[in-house]
Protein backbone atom coordinates (compact mmCIF):
# COMPACT_ATOMS: atom_id res chain seq x y z
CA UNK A 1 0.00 0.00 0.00
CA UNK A 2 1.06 3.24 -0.66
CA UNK A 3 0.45 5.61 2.11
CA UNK A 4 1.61 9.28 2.98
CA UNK A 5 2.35 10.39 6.05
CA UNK A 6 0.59 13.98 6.64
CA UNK A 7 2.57 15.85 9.46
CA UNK A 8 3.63 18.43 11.71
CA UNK A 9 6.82 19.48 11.42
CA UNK A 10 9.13 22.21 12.31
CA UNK A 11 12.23 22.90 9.73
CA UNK A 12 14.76 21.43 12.32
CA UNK A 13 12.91 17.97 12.55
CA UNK A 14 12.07 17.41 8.51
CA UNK A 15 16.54 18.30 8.53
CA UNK A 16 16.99 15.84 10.75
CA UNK A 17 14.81 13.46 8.65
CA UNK A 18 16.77 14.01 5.86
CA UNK A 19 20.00 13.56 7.38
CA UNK A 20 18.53 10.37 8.72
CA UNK A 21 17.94 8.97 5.24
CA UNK A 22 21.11 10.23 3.90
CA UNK A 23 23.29 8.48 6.84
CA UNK A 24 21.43 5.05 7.07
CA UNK A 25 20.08 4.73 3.28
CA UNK A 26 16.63 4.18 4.74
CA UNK A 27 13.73 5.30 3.25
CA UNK A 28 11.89 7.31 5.54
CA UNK A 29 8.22 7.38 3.84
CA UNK A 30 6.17 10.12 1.76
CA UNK A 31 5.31 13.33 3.93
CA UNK A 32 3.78 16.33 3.29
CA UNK A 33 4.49 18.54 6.37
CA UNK A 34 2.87 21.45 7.68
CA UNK A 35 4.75 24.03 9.94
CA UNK A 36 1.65 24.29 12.44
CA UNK A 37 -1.53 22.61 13.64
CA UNK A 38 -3.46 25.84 12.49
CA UNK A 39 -1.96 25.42 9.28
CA UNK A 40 -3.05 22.20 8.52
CA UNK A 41 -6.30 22.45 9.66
CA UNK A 42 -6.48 25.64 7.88
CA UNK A 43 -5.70 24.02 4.60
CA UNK A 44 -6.78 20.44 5.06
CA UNK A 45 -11.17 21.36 5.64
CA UNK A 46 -13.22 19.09 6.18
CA UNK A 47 -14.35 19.73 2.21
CA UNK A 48 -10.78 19.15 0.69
CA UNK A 49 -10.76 15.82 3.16
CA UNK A 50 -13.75 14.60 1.30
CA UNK A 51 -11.92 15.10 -2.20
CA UNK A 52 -8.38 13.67 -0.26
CA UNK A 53 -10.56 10.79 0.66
CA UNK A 54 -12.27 10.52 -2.81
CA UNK A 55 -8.99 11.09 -4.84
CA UNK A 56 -6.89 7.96 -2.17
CA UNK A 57 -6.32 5.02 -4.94
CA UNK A 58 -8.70 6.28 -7.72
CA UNK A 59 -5.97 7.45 -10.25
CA UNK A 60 -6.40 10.96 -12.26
CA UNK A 61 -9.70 12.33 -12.25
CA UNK A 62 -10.98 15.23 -14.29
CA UNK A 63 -12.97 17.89 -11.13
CA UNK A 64 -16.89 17.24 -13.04
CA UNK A 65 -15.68 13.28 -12.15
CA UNK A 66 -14.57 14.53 -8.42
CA UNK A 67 -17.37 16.35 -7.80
CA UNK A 68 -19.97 13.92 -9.13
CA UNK A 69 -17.93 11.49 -6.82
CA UNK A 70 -18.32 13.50 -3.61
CA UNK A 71 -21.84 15.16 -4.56
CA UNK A 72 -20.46 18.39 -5.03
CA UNK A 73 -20.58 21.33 -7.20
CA UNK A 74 -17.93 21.85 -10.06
CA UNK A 75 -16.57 25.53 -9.13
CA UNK A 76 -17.21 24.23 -5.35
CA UNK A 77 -14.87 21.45 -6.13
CA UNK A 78 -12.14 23.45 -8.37
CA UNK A 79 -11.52 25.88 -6.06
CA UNK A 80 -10.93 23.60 -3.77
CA UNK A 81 -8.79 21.13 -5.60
CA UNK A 82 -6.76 23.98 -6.75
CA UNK A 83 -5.86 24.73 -3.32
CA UNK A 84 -4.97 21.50 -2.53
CA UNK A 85 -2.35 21.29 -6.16
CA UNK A 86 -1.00 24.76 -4.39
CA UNK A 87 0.37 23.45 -1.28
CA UNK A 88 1.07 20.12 -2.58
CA UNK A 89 -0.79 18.01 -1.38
CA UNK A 90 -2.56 16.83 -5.11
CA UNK A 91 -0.88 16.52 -8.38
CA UNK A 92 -1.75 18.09 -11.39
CA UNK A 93 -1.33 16.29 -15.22
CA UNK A 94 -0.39 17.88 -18.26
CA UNK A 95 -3.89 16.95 -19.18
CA UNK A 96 -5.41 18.89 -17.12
CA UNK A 97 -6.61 16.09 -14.24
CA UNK A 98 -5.56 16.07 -10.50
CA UNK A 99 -4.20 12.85 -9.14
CA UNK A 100 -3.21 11.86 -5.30
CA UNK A 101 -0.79 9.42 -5.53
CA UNK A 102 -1.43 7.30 -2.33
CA UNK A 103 -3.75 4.73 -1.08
CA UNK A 104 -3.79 5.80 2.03
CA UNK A 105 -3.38 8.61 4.60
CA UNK A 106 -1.71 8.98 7.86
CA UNK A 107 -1.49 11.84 9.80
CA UNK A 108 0.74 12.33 12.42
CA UNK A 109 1.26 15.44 14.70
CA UNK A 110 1.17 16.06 18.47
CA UNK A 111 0.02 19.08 20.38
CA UNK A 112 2.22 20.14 23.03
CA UNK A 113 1.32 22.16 26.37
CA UNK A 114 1.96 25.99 25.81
């Protein structure tokens, strides 16, 4: 299965991640790392979850696909989606359709006392 990690991260702990896989040859996994709780949440909504969700293992969809999939409008759906290509977290073909490359999802962060 191919599953991405979705994180919390500062800069100092995705260097140290890298210098992990650079020292030991391991591979560490797929990430895509926010700097902040806030962040995430601010950018993963429970809308763009539903297309994450939709999107996990389906291959590249064209957005009147996605949205029929998740009962959605089109320009509900693209301005979401297009969002989600800006911070990385979809891909977006030459022809135009968005992929997400995983089967799966993990997300991983911890909240610390202030």
């Amino acid at each position: 299965m191919n599953t991405v990690t979705i994180r919390v991260a500062t800069p100092e702990e995705i260097d140290a991640s890298i210098i992990e896989a650079w020292e030991t040859g391991e591979p560490q996994g797929c990430f895509i790392t926010f700097p902040t709780p806030e962040l995430l949440w601010k950018t993963l909504t429970p809308k763009r979850w539903e297309i994450i969700k939709a999107m996990a293992g389906a291959g590249p969809l064209g957005i009147r696909e996605l949205a029929r999939r998740i009962d959605r409008d089109v320009k509900g759906v693209h301005t979401d989606a297009q969002a989600l290509v800006q911070c990385g977290v979809l891909e977006k073909a030459d022809d135009g359709k968005l992929e997400f490359p995983y089967d799966a999802v993990h997300v991983d962060f911890m909240v610390h006392a202030a």
